[in-house]
N, C-alpha and C. Protein backbone atom coordinates (compact mmCIF):
# COMPACT_ATOMS: atom_id res chain seq x y z
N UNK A 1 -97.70 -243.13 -67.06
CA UNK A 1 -96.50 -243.93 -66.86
C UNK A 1 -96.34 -244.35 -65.40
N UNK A 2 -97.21 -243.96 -64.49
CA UNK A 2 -96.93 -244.10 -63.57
C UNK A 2 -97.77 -244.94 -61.98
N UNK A 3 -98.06 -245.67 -63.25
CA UNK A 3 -99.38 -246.81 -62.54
C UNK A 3 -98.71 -247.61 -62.51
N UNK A 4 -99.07 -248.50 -61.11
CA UNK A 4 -98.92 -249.85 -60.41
C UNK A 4 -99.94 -250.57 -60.83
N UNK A 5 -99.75 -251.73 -60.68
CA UNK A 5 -101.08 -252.76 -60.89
C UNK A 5 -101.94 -252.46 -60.07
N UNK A 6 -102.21 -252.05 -58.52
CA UNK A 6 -102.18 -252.15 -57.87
C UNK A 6 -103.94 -251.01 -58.15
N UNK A 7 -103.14 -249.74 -58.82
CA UNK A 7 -104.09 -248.92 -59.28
C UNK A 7 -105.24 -249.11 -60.35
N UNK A 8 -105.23 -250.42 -60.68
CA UNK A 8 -106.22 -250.92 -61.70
C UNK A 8 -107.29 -251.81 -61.18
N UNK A 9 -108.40 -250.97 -61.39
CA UNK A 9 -109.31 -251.66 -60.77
C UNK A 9 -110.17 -252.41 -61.73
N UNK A 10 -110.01 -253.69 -62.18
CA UNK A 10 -110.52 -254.40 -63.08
C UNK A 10 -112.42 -254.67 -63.19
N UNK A 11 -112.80 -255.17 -61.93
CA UNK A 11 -114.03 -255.17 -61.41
C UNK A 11 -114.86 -253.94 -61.48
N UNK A 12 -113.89 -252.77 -60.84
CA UNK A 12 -115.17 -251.74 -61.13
C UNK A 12 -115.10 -250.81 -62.51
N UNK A 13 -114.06 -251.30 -63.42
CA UNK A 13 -113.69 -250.29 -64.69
C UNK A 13 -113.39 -249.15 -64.32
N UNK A 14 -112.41 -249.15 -63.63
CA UNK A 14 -111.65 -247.48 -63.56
C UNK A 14 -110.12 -247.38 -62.56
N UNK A 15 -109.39 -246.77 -63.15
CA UNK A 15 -107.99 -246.24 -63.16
C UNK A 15 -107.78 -245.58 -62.52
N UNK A 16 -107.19 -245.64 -61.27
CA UNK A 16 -106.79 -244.79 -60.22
C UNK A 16 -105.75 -244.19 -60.68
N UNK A 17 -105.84 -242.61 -60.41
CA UNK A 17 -104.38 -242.25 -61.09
C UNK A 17 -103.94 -241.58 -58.98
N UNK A 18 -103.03 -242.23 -58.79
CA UNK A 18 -102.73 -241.57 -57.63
C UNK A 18 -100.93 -240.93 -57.72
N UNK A 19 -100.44 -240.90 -58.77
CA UNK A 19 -98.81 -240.61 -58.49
C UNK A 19 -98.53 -240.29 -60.46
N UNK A 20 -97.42 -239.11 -60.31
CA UNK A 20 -97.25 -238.99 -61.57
C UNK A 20 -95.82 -238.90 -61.61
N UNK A 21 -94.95 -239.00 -63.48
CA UNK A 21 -94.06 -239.18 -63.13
C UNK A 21 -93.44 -238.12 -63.55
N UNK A 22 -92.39 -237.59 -63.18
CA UNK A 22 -91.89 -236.01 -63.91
C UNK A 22 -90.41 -235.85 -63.74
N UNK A 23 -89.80 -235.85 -64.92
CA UNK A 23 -88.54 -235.93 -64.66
C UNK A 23 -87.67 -237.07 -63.92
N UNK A 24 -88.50 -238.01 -64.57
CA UNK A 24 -87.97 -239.66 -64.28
C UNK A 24 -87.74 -239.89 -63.11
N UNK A 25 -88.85 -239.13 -62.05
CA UNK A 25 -88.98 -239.47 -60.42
C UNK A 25 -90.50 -239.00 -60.44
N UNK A 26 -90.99 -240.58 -59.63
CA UNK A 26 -92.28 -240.73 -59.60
C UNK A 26 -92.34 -240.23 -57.72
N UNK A 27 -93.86 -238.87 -58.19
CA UNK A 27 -94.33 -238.42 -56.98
C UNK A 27 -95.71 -238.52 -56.98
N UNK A 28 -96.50 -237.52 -56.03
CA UNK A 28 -97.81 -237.72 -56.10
C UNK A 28 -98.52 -236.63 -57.24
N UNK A 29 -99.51 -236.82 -57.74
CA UNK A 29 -100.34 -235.59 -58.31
C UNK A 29 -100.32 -234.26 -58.06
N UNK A 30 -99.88 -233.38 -59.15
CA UNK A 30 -99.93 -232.44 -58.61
C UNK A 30 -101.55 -231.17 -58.13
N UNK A 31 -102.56 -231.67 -58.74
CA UNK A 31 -103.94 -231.01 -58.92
C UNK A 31 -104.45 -232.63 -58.70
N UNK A 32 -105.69 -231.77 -58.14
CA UNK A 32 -107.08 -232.63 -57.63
C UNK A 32 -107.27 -233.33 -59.20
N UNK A 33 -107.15 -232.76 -60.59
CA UNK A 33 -107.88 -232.76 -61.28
C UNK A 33 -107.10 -234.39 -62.06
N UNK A 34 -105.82 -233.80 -61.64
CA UNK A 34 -104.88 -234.99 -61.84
C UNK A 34 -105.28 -236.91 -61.12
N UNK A 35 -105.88 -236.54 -59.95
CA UNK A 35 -106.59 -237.59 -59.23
C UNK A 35 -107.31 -238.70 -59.10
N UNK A 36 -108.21 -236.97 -60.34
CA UNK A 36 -109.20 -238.51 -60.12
C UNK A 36 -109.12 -239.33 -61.41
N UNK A 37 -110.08 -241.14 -60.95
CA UNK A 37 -109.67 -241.64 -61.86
C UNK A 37 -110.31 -241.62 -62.70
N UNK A 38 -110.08 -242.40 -63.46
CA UNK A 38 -110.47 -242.45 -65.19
C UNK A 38 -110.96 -243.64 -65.59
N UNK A 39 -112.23 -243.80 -66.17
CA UNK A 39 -112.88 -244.66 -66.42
C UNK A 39 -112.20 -245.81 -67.53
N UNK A 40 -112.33 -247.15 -67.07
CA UNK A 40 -111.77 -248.03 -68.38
C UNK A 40 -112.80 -248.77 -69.08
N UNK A 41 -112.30 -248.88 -70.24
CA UNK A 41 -113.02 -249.30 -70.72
C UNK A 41 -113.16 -251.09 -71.29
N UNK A 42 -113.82 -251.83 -71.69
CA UNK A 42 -113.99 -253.82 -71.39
C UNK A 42 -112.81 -253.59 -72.62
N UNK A 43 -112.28 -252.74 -73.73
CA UNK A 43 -111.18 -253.15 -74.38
C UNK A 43 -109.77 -252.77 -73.61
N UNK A 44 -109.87 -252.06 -72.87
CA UNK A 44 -108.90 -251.52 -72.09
C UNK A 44 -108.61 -252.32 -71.19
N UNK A 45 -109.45 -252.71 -70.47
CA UNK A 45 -109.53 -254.02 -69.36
C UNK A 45 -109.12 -255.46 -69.78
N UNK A 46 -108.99 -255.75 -70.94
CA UNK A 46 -108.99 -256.69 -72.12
C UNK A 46 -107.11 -257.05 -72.24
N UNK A 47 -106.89 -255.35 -72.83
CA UNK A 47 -105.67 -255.14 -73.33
C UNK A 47 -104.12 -255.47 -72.10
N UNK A 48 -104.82 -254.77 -71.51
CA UNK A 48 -104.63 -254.79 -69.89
C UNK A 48 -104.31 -256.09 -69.07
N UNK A 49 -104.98 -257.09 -69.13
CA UNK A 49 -105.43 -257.75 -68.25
C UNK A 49 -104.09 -259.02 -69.28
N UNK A 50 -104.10 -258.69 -70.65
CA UNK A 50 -103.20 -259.77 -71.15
C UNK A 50 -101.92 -259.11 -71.68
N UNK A 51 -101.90 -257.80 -71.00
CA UNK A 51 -100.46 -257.59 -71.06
C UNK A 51 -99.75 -258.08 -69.76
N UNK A 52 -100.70 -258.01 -68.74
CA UNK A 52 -100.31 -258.67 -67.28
C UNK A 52 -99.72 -259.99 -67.43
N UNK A 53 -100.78 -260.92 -68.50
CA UNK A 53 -99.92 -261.96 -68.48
C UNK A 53 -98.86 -262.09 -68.94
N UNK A 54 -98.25 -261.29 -70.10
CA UNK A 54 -97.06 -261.33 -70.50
C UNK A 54 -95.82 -260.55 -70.08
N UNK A 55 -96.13 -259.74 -69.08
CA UNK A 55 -95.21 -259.29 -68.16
C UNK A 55 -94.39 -259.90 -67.38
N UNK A 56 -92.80 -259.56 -67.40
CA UNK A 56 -92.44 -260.45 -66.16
C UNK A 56 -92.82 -259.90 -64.90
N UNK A 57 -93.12 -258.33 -64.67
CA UNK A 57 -93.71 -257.83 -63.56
C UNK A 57 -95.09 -257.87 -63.22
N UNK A 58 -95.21 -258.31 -62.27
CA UNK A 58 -96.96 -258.46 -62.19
C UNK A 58 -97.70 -258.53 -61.00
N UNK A 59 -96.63 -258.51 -60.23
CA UNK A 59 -97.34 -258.20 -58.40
C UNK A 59 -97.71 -256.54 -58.02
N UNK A 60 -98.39 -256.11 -57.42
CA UNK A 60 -99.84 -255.28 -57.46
C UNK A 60 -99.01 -254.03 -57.46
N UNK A 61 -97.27 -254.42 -56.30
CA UNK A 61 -96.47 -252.93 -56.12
C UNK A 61 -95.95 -252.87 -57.56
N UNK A 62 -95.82 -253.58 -58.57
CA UNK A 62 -94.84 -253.52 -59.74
C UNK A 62 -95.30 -252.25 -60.93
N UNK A 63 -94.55 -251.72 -61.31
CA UNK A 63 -95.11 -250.89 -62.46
C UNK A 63 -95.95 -251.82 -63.56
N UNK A 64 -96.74 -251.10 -63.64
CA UNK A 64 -97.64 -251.55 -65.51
C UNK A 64 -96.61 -251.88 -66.46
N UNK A 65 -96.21 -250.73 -66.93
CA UNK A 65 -95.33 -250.34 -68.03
C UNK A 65 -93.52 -250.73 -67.32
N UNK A 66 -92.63 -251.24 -66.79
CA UNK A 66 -91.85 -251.32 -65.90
C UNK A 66 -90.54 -251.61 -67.06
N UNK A 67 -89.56 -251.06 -66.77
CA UNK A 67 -88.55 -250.63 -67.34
C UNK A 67 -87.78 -252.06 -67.33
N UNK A 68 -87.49 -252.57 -68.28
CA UNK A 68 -86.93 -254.03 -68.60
C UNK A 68 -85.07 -253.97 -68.39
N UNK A 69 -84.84 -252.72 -68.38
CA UNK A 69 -83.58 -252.24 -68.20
C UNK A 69 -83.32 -251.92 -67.29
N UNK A 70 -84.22 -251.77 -66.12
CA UNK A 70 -83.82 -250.84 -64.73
C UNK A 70 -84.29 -252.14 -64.16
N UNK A 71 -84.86 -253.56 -64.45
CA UNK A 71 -85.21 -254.61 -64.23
C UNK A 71 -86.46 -254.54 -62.94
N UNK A 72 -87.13 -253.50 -63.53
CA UNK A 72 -88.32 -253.29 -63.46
C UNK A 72 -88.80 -252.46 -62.43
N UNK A 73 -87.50 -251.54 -61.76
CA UNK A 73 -87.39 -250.78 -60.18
C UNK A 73 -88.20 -249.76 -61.00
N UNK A 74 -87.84 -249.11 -62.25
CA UNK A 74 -88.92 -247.64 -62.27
C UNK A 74 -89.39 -248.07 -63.99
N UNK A 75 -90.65 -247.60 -63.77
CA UNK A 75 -91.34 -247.54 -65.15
C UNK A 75 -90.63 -246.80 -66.33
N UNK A 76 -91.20 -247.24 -67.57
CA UNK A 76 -90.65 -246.72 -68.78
C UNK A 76 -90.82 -244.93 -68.63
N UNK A 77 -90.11 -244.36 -69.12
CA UNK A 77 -90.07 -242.92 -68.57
C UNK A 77 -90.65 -242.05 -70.34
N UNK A 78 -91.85 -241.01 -70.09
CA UNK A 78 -92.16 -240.52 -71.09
C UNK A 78 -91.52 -240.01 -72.80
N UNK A 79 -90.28 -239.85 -72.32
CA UNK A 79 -89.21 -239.74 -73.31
C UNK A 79 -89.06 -240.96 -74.22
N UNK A 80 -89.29 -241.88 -74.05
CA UNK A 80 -89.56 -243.05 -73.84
C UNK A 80 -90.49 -243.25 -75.52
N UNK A 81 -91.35 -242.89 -74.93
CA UNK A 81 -92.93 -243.00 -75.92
C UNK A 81 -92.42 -242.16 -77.13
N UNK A 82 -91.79 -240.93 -76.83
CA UNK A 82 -91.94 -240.27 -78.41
C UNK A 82 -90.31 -240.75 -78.91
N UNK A 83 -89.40 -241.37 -78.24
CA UNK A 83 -88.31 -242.21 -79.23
C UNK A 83 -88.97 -243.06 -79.98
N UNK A 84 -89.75 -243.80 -79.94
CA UNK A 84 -90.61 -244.66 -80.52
C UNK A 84 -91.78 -244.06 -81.36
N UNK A 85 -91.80 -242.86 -81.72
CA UNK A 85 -92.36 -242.28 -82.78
C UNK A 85 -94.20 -242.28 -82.67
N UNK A 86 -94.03 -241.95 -81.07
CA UNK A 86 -95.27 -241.71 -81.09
C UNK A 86 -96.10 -240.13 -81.28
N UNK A 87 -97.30 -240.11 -81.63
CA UNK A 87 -97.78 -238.64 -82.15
C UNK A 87 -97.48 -237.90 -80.87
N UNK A 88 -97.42 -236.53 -80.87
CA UNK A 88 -97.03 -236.14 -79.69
C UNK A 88 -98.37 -235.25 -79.13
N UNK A 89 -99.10 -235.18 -79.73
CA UNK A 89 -100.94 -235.32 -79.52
C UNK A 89 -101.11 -236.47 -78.31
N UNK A 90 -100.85 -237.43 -79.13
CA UNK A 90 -101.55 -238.44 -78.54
C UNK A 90 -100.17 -238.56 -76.96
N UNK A 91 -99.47 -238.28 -76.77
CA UNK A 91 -98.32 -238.08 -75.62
C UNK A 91 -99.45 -236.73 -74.72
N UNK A 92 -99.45 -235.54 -75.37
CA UNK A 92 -100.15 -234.43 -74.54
C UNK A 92 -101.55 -235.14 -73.89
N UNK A 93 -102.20 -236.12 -74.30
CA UNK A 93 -103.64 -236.47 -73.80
C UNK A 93 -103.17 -237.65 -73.24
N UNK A 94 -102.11 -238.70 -73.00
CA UNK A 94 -102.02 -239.59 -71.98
C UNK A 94 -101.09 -238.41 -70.76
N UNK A 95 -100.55 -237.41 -71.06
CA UNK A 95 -99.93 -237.03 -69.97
C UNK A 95 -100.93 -235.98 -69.22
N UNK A 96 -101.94 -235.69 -69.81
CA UNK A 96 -103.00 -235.13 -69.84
C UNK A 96 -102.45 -233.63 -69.57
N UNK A 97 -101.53 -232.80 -70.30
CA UNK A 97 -101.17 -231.92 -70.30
C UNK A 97 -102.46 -230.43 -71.06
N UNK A 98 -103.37 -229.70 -70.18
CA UNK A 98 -104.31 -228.45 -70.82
C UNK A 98 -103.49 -227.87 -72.31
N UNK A 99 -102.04 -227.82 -72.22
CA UNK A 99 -101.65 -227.36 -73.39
C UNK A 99 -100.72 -227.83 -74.67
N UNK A 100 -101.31 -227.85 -75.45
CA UNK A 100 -100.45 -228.96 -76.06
C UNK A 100 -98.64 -228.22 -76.28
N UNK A 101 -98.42 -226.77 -76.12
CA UNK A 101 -97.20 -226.74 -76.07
C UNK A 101 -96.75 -227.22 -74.65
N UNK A 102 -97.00 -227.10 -73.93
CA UNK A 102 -96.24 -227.90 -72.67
C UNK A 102 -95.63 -228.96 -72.70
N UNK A 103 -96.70 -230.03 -73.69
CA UNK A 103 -96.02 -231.73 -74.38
C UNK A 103 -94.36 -231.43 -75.20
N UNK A 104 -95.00 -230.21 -76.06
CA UNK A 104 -93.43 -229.82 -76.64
C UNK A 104 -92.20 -229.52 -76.01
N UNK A 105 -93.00 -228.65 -75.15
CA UNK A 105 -91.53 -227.90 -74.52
C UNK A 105 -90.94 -229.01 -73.85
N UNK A 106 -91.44 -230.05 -73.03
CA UNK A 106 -91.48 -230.98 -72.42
C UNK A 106 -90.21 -232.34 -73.04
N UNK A 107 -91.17 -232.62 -74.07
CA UNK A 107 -90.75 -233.95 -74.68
C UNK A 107 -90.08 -233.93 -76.04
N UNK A 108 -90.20 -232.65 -76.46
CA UNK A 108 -89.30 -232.41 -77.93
C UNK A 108 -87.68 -231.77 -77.80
């Protein structure tokens, strides 16, 4: 949730993760492991690249995901994802949480 455009590196396929968000205030990483980035992939880059166009935010400081309600000052906040009935699996592996009760205790 807590990527800028800015952190997407289209050309070389990979995702800088430099800042995370926790408790609806975005800081830096807390572990090295958190850091580094993450490879994308040409559908990801794809998906990506034409959600940009349909964004009204889209300059490099702007959030990805950017809160249409906060008119775009802070990104959509994780709580966020599972109101919208997402698996909470699939929440523990984008937040990249080692345990999947942590996602619970967390977001349920």
């Amino acid at each position: 949730m807590g990527l800028k455009w800015a952190d997407l590196d289209f050309i070389g396929r990979k995702i800088n993760i430099v800042r995370s968000v926790v408790d609806c205030t975005a800081g830096p990483c807390k572990t090295e492991a958190f850091r580094k980035h993450v490879p994308m992939d040409e559908r990801i880059a794809q998906v990506l690249m034409a959600w940009r166009q349909e964004s009204v935010y889209t300059k490099s400081e702007d959030w990805v995901w950017a809160s249409p309600h906060k008119q775009g000052r802070d990104p959509y906040w994780p709580q966020t994802i599972k109101s919208l009935g997402v698996d909470a699996k699939v929440v523990q592996e984008l937040m990249r949480h080692a345990s999947f009760r942590t996602t619970m205790d967390s977001y349920t």
